[in-house]
Protein backbone atom coordinates (compact mmCIF):
# COMPACT_ATOMS: atom_id res chain seq x y z
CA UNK A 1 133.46 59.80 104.31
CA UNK A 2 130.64 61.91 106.08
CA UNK A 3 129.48 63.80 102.93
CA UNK A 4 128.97 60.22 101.18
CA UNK A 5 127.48 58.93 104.32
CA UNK A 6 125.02 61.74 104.18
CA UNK A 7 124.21 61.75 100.45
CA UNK A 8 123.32 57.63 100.90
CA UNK A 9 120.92 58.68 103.75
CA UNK A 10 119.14 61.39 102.04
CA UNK A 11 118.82 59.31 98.62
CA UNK A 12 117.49 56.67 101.08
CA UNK A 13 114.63 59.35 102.33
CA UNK A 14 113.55 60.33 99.16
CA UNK A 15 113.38 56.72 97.67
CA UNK A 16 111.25 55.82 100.52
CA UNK A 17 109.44 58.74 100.17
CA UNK A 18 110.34 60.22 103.52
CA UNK A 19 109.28 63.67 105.12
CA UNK A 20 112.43 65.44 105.54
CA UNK A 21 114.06 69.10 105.84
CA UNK A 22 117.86 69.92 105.67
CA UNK A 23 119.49 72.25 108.25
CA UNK A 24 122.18 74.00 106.77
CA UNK A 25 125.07 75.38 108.99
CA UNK A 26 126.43 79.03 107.29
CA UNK A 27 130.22 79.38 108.36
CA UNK A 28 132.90 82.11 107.19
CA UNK A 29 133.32 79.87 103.52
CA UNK A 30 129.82 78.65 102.40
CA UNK A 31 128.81 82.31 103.35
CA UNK A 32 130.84 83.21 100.25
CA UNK A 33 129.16 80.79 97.95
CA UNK A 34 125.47 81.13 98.77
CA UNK A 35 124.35 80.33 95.14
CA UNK A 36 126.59 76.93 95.09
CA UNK A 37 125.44 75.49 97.83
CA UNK A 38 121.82 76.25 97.79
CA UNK A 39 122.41 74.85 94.04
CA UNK A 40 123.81 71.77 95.04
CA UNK A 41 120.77 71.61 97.59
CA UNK A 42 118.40 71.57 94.61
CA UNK A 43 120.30 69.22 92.25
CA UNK A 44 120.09 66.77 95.14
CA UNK A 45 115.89 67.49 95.34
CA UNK A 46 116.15 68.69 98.54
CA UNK A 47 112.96 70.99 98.82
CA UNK A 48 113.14 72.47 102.18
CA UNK A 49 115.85 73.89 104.01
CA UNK A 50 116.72 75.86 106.68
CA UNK A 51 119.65 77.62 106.84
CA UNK A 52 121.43 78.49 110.70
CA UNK A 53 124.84 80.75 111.27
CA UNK A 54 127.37 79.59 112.91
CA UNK A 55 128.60 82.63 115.19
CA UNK A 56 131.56 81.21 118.22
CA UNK A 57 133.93 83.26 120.39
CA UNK A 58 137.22 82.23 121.53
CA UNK A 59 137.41 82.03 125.06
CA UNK A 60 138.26 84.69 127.15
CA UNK A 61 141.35 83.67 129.69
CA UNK A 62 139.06 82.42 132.60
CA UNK A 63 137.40 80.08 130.12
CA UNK A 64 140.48 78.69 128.85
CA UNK A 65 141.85 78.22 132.12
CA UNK A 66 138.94 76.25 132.79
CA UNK A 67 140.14 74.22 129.11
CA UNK A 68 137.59 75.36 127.37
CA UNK A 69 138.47 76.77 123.33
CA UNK A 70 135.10 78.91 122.73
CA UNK A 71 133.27 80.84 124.65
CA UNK A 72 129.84 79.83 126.42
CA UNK A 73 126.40 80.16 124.15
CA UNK A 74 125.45 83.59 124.72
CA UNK A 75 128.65 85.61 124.91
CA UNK A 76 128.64 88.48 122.86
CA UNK A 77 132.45 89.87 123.95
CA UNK A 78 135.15 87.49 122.70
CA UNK A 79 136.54 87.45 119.27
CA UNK A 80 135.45 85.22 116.81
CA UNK A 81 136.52 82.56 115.61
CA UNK A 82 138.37 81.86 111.84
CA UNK A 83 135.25 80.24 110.78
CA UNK A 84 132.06 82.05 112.09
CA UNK A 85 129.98 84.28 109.98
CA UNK A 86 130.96 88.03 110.10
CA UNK A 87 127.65 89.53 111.70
C-alpha cells in the first residue's frame, strides 16, 4: 500500500505542477539494479533525484543490552547489517 500511496502523491505534484525532488535510499538490493530503478524514476517524470546509502551496524552487546538492534549514527565498528550497502 505505501508504493501506491506514493505514486498518487507524486502524480498529484506533477499535475499541480509542483517543485519537487525524490530522495532515493540505496540498500544491499536496489544497489544491484541501478539501471531499473533510476529507469523507473524516469518513466514516472521524475527529473531530479538524489540518491543516499543506507550503511547500519548491528549493535555491539552494550547497545543491545540497552535494547537497541543497530548501532548509534556514527559507528564505524559493528557489522553490518543484511541490507546496507557494501562500502
Amino acid at each position: 500500500p505505501t508504493h501506491k500511496l506514493v505514486m498518487r502523491a507524486l502524480t498529484l505534484l506533477q499535475k499541480h505542477h509542483v517543485d519537487y525532488n525524490v530522495l532515493v535510499c540505496v540498500n544491499r538490493t536496489s544497489a544491484q539494479q541501478p539501471l531499473q530503478v533510476y529507469d523507473f524514476l524516469c518513466d514516472a517524470g521524475v527529473e531530479f533525484i538524489q540518491f543516499i546509502p543506507v550503511v547500519e551496524r548491528l549493535a555491539d552487546e552494550t547497545a543491545a543490552s540497552d535494547g537497541l538492534k543497530l548501532h548509534a549514527p556514527g559507528d564505524i565498528q559493528g557489522e553490518l547489517t543484511e541490507w546496507s550497502v557494501r562500502p
